[in-house]
PDB file of N, CA and C in Angstrom:
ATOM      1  N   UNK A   1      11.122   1.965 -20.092  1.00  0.00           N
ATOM      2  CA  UNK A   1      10.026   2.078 -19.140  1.00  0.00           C
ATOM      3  C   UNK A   1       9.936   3.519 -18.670  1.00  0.00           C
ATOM      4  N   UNK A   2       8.903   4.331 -18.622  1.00  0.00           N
ATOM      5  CA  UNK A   2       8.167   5.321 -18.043  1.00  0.00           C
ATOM      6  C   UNK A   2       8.762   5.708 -16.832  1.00  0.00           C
ATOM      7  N   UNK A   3       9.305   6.406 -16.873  1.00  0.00           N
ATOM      8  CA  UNK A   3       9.887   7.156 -14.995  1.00  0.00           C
ATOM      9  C   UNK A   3       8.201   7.583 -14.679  1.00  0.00           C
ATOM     10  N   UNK A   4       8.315   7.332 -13.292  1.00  0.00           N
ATOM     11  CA  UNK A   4       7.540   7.516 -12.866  1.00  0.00           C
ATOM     12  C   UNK A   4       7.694   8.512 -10.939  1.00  0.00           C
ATOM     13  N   UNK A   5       7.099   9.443 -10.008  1.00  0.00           N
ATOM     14  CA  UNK A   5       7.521   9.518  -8.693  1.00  0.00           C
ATOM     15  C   UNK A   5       6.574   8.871  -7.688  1.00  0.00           C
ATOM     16  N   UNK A   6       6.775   9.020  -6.671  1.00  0.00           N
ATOM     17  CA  UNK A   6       5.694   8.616  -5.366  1.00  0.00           C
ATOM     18  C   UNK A   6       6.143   9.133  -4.568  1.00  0.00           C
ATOM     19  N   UNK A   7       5.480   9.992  -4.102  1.00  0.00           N
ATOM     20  CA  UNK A   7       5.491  10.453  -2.057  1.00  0.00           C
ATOM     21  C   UNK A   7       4.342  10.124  -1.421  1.00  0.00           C
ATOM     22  N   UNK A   8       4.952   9.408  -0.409  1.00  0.00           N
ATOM     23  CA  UNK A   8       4.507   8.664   0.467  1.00  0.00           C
ATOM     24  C   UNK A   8       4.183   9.599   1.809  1.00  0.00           C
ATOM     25  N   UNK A   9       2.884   9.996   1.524  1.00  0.00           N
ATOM     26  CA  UNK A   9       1.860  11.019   2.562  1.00  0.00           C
ATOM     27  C   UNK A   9       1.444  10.535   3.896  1.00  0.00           C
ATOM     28  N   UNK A  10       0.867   9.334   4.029  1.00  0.00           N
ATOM     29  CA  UNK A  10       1.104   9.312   5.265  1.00  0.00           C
ATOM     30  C   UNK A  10       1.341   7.197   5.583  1.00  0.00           C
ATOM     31  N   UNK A  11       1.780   7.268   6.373  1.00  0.00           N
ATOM     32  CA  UNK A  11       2.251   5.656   6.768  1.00  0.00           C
ATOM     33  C   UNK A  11       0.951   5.457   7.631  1.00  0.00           C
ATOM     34  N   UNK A  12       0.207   4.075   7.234  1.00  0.00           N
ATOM     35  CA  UNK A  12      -1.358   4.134   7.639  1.00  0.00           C
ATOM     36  C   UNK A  12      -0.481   2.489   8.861  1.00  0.00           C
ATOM     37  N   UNK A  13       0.366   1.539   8.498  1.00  0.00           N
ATOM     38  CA  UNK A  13       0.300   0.317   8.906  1.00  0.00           C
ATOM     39  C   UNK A  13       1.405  -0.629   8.219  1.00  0.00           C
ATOM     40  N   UNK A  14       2.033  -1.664   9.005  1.00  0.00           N
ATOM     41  CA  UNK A  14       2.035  -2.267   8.871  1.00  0.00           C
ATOM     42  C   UNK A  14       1.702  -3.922   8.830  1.00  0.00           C
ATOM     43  N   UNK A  15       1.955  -4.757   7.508  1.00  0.00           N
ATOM     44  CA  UNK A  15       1.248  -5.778   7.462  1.00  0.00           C
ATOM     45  C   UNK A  15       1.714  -6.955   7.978  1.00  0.00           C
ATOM     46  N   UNK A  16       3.519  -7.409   7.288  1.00  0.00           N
ATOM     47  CA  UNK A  16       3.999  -8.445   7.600  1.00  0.00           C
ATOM     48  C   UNK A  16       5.571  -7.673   7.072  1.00  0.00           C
ATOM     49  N   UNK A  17       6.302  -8.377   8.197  1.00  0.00           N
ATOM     50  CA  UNK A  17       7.840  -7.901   7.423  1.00  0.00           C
ATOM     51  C   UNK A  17       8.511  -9.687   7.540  1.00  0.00           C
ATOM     52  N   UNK A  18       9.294  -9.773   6.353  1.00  0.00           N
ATOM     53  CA  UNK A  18      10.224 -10.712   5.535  1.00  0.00           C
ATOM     54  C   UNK A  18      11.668 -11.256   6.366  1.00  0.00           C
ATOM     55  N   UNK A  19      11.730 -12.216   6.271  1.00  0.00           N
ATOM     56  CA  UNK A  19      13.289 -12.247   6.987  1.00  0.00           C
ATOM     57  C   UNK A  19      14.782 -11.696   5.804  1.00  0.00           C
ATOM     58  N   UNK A  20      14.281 -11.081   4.787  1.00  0.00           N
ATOM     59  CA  UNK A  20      15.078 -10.311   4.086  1.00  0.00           C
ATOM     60  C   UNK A  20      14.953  -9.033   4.014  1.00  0.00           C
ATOM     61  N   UNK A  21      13.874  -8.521   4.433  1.00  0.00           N
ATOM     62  CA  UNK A  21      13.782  -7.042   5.111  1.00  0.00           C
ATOM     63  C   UNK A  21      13.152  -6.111   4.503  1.00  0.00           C
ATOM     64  N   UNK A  22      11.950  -6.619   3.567  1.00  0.00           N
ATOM     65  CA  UNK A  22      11.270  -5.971   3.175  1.00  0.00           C
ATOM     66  C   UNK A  22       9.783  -6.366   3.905  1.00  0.00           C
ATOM     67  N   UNK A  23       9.174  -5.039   3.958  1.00  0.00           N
ATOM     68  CA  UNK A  23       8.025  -4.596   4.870  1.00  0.00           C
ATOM     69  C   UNK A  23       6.518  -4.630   3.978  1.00  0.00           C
ATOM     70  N   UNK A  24       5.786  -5.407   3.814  1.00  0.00           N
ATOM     71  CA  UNK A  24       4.173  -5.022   3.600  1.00  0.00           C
ATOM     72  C   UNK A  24       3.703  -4.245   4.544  1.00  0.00           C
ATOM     73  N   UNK A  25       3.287  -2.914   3.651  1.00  0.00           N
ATOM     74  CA  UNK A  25       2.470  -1.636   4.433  1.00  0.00           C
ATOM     75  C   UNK A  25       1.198  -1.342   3.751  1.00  0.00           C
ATOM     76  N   UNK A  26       0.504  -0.689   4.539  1.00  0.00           N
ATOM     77  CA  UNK A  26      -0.391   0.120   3.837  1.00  0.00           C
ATOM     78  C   UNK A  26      -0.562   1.152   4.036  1.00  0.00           C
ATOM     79  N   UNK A  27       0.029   2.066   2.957  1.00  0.00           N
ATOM     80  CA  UNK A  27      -0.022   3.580   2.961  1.00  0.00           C
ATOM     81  C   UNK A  27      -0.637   4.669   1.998  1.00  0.00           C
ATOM     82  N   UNK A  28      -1.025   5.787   2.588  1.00  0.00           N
ATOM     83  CA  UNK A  28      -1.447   6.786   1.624  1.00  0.00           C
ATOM     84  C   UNK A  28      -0.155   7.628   0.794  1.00  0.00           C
ATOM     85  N   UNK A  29      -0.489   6.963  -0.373  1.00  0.00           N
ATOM     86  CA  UNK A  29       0.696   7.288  -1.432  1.00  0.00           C
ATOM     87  C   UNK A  29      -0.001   8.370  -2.569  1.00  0.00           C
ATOM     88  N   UNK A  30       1.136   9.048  -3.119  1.00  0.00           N
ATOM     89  CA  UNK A  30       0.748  10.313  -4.289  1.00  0.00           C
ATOM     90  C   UNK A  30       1.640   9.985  -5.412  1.00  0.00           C
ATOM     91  N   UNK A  31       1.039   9.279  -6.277  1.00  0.00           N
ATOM     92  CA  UNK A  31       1.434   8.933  -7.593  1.00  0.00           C
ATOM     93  C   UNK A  31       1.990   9.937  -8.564  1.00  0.00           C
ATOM     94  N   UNK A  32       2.740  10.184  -9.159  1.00  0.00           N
ATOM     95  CA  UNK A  32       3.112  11.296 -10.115  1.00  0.00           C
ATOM     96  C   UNK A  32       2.578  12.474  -9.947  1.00  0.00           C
ATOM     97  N   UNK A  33       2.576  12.926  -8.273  1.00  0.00           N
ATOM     98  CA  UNK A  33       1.973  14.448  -8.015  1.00  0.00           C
ATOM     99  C   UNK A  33       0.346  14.082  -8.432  1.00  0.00           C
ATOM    100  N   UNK A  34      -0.176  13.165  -8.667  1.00  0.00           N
ATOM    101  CA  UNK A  34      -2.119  12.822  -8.438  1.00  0.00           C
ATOM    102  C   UNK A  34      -2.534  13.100  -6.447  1.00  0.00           C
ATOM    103  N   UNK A  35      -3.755  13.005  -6.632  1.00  0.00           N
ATOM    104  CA  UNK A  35      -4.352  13.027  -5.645  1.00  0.00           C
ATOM    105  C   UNK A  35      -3.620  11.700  -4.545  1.00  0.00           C
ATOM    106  N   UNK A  36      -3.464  11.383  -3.480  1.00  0.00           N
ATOM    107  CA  UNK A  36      -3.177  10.338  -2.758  1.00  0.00           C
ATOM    108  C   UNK A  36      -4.307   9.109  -2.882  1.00  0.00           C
ATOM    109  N   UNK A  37      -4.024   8.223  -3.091  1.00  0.00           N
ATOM    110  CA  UNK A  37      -4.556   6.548  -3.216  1.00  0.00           C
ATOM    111  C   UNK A  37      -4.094   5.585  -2.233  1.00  0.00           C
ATOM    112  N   UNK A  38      -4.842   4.769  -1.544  1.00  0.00           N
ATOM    113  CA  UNK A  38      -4.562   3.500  -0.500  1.00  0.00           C
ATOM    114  C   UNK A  38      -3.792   2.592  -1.628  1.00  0.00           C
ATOM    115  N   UNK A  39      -2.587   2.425  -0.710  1.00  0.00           N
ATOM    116  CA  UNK A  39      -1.778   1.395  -1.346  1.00  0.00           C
ATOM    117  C   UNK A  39      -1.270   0.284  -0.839  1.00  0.00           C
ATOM    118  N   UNK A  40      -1.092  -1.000  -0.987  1.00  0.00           N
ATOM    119  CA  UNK A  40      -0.886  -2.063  -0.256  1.00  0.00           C
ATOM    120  C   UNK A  40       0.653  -2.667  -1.580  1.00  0.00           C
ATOM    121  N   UNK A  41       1.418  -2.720  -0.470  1.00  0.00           N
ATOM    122  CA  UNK A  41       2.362  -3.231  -1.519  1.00  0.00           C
ATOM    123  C   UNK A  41       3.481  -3.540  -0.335  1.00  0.00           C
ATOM    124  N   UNK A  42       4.747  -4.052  -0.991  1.00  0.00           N
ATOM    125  CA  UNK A  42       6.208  -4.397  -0.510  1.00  0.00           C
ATOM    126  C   UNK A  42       7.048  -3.551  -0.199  1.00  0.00           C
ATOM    127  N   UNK A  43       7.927  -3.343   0.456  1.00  0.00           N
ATOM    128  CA  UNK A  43       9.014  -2.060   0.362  1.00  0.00           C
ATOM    129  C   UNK A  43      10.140  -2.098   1.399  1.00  0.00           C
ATOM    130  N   UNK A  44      11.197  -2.272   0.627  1.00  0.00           N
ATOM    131  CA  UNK A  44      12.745  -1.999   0.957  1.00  0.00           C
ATOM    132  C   UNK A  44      12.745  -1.229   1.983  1.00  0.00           C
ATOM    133  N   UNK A  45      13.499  -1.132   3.228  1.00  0.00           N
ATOM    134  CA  UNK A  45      13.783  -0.098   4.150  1.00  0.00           C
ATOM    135  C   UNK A  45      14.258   1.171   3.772  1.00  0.00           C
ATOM    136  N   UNK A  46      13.612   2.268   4.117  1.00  0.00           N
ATOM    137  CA  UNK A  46      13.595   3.367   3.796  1.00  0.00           C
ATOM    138  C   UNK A  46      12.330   3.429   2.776  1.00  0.00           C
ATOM    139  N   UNK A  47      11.998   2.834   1.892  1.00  0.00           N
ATOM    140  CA  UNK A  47      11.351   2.976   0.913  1.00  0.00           C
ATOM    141  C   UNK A  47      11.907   3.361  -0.195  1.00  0.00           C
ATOM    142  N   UNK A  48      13.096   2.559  -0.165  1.00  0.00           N
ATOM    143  CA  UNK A  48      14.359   3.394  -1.535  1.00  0.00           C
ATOM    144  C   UNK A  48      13.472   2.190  -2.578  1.00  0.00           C
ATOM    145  N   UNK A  49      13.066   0.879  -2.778  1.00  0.00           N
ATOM    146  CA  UNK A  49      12.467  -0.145  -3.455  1.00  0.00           C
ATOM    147  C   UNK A  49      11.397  -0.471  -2.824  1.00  0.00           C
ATOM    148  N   UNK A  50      10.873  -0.744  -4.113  1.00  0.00           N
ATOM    149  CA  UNK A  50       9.265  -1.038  -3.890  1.00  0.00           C
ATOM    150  C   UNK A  50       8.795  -2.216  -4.770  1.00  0.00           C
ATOM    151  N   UNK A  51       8.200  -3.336  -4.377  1.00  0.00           N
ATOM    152  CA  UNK A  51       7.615  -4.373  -5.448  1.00  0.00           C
ATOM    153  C   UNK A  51       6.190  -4.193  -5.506  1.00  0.00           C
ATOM    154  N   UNK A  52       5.408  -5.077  -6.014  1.00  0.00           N
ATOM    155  CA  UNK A  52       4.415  -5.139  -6.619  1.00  0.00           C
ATOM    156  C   UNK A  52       3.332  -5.106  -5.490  1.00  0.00           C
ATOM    157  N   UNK A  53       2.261  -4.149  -6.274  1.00  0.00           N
ATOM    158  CA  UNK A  53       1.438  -3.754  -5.244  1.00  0.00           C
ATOM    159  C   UNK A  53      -0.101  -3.577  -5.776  1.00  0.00           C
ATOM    160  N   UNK A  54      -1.312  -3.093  -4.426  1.00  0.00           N
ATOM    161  CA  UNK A  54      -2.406  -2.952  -5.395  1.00  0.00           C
ATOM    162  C   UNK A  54      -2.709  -1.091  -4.862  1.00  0.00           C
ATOM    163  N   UNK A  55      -3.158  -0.704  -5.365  1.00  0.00           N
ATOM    164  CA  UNK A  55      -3.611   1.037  -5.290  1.00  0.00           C
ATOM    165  C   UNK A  55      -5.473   0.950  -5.338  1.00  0.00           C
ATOM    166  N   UNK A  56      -5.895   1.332  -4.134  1.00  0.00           N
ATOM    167  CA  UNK A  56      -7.140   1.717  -3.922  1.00  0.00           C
ATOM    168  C   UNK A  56      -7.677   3.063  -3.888  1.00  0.00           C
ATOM    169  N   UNK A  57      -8.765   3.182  -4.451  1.00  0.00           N
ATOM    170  CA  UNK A  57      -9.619   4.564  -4.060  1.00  0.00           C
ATOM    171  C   UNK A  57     -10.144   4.377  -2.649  1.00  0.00           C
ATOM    172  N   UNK A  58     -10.529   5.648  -2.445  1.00  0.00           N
ATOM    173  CA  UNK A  58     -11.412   5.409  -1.044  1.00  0.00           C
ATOM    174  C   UNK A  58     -13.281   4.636  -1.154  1.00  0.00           C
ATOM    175  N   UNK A  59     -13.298   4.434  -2.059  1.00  0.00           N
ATOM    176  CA  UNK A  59     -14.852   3.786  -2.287  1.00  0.00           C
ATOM    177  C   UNK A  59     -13.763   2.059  -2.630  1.00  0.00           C
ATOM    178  N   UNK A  60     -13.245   1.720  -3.550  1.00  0.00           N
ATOM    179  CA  UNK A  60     -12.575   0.657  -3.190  1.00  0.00           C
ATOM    180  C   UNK A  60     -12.312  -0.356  -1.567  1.00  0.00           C
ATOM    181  N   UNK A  61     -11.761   0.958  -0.801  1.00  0.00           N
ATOM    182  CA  UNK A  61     -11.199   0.207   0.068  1.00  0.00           C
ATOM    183  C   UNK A  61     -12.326   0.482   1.374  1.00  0.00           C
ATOM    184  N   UNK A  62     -13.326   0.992   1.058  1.00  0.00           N
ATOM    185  CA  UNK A  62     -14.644   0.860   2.157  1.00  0.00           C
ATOM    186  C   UNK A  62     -14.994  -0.684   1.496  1.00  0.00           C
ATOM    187  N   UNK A  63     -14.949  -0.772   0.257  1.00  0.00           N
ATOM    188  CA  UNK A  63     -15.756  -2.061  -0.526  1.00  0.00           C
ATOM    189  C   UNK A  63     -14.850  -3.132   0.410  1.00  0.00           C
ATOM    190  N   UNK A  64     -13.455  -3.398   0.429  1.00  0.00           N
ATOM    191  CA  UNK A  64     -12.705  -4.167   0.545  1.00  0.00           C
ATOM    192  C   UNK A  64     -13.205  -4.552   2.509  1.00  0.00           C
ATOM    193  N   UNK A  65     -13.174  -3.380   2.572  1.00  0.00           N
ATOM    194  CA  UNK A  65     -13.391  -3.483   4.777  1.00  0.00           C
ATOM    195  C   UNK A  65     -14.514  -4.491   4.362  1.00  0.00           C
ATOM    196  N   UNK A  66     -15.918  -3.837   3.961  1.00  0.00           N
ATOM    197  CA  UNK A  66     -16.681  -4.675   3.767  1.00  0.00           C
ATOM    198  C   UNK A  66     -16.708  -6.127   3.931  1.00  0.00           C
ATOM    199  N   UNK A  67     -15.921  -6.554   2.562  1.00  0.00           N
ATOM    200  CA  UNK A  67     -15.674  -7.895   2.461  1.00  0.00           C
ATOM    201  C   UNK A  67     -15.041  -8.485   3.089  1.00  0.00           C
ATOM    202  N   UNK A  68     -14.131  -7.940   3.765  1.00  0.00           N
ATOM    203  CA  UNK A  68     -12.977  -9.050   5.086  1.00  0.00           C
ATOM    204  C   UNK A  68     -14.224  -8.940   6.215  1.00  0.00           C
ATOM    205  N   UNK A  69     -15.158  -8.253   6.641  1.00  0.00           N
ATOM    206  CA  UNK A  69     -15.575  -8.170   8.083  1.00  0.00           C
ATOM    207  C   UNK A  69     -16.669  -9.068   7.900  1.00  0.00           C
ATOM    208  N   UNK A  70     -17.343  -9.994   6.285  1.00  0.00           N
ATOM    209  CA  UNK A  70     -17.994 -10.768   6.385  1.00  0.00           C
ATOM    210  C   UNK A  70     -17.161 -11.896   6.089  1.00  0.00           C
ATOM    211  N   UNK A  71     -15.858 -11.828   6.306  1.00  0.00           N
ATOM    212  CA  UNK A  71     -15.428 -13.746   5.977  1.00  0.00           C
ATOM    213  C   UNK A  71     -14.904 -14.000   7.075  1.00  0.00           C
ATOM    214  N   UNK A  72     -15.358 -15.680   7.629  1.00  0.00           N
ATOM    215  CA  UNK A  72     -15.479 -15.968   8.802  1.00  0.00           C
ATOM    216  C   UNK A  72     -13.636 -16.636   8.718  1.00  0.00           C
ATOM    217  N   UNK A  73     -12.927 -15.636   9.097  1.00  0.00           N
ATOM    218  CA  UNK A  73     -10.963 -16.310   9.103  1.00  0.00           C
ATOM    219  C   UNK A  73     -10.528 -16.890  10.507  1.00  0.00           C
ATOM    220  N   UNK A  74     -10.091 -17.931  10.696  1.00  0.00           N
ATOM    221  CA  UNK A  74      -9.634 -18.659  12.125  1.00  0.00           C
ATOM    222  C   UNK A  74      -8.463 -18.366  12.231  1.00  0.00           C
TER     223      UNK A  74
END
């Protein structure tokens, strides 16, 4: 598998944390030295591990606001 890096530019939120201690965030992340992308994913304290996640553009994640602010959630 592909080595790959990430620095993690700025910490936007958190979503939900685990009773095993990993944290859903959403942060502005920099993929292999690329431009920074909205990222929603899992992550180990510190951010030493990371699981599976999704990576947004900024036209993506205006699309996404969009769509949560028209679904009616109780």
């Amino acid at each position: 598998m592909p080595e790959f890096k990430f620095s993690i530019v700025k910490e936007l939120g958190t979503i939900s944390e685990s009773n095993s201690g990993w944290v859903k965030e959403v942060n502005l992340v920099s993929w292999n030295d690329r431009d920074p992308i909205y990222d929603i994913r899992a992550w180990q304290e510190g951010h030493e591990k990371l699981g599976k996640g999704i990576t947004l553009t900024t036209e993506e994640l205006k699309n996404l606001k969009e769509l949560l602010n028209t679904l009616d959630i109780d």
